[in-house]
C-alpha atoms as a PDB file:
ATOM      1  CA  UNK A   1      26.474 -11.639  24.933  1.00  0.00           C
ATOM      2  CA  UNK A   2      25.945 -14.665  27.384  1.00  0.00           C
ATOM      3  CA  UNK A   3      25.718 -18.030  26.879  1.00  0.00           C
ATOM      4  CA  UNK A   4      22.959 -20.388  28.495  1.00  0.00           C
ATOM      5  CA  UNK A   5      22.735 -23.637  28.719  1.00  0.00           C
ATOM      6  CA  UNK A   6      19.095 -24.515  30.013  1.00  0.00           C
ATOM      7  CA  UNK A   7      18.259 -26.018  26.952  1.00  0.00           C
ATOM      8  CA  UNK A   8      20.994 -28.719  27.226  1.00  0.00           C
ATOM      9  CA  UNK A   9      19.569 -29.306  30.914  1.00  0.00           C
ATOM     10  CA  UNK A  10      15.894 -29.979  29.894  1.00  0.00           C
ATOM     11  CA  UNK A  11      16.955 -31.864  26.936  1.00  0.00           C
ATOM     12  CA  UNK A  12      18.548 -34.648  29.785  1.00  0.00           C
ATOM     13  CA  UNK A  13      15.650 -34.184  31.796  1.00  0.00           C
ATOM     14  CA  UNK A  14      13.551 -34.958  28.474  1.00  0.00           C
ATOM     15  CA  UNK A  15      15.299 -38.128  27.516  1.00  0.00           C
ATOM     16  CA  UNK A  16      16.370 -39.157  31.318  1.00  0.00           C
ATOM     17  CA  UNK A  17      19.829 -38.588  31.466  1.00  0.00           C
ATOM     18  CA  UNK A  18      21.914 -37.825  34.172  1.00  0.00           C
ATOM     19  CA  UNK A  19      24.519 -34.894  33.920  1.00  0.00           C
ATOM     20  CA  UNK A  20      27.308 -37.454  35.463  1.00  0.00           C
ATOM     21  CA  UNK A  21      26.181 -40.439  32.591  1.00  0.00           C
ATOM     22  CA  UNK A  22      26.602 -37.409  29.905  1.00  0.00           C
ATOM     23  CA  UNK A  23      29.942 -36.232  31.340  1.00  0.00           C
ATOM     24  CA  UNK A  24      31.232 -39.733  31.467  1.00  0.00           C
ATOM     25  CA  UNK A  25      29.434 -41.027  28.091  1.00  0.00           C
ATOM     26  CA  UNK A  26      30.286 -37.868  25.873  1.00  0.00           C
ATOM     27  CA  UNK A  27      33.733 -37.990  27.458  1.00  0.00           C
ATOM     28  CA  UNK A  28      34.249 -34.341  29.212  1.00  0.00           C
ATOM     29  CA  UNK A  29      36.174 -33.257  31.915  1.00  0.00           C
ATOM     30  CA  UNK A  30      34.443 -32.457  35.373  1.00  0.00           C
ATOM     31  CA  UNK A  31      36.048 -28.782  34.903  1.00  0.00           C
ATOM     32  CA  UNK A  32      34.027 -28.340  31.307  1.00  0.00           C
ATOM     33  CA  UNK A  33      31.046 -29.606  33.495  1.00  0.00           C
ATOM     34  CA  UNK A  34      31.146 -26.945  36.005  1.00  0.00           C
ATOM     35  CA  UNK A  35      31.228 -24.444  33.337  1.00  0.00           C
ATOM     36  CA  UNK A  36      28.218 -25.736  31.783  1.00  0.00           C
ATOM     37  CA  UNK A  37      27.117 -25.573  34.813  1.00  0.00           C
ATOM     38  CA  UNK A  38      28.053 -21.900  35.302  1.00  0.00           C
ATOM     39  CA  UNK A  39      26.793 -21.019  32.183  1.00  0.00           C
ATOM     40  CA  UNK A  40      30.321 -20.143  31.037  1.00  0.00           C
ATOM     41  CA  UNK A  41      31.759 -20.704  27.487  1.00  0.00           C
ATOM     42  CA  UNK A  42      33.104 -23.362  26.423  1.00  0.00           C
ATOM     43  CA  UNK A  43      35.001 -24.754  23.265  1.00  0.00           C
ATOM     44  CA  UNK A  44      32.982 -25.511  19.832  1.00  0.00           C
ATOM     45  CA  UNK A  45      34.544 -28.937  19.720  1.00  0.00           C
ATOM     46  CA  UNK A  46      33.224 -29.587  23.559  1.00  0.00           C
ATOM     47  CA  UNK A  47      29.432 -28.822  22.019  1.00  0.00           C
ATOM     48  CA  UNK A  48      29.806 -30.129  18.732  1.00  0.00           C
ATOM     49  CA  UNK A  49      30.616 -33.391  21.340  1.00  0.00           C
ATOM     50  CA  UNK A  50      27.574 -32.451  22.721  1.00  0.00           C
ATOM     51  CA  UNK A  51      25.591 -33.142  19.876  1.00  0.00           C
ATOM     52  CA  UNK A  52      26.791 -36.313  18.667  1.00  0.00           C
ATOM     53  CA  UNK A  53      26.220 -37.684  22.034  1.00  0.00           C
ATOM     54  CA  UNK A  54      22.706 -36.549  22.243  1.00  0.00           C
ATOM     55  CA  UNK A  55      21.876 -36.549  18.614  1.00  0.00           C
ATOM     56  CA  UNK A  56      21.006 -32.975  18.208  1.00  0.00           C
ATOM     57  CA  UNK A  57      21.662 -29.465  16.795  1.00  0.00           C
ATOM     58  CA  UNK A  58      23.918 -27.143  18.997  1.00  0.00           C
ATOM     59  CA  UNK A  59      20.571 -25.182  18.998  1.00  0.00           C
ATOM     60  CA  UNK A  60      18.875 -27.500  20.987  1.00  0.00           C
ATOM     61  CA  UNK A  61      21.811 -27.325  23.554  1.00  0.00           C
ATOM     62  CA  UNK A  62      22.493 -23.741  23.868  1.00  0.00           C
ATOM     63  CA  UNK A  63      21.588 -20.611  22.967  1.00  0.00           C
ATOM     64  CA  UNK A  64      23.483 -16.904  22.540  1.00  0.00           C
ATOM     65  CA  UNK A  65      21.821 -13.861  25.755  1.00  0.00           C
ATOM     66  CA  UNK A  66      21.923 -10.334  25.151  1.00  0.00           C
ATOM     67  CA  UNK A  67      23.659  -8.984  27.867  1.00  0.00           C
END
């Protein structure tokens, strides 16, 4: 399976947030940014961050491809 992160991107598009203001405000690294970016994995804790910063289910950030 795959990981993608396109919800997470149109959910900052939605609400008008930059991803540098999210990496900075949710406090991750610019490393666990370019794997978001990649659509690589990354650690529970980094998306359970995720949501608290944006309010939201890890649902709405990310969701699990069939490879």
């Amino acid at each position: 399976m795959k990981v993608s992160y396109k919800k997470l991107w149109l959910l900052l598009v939605e609400r008008d947030i930059s991803k540098a203001t999210m990496r900075k405000e949710a406090g991750l690294s610019s490393s666990t940014l370019t794997k978001l970016n990649h659509n690589e994995e990354v650690s529970l804790s980094v998306l359970l961050r995720l949501c608290d910063y944006l309010q939201c289910d890890i649902g709405d950030i990310c969701e699990a491809i069939p490879a």
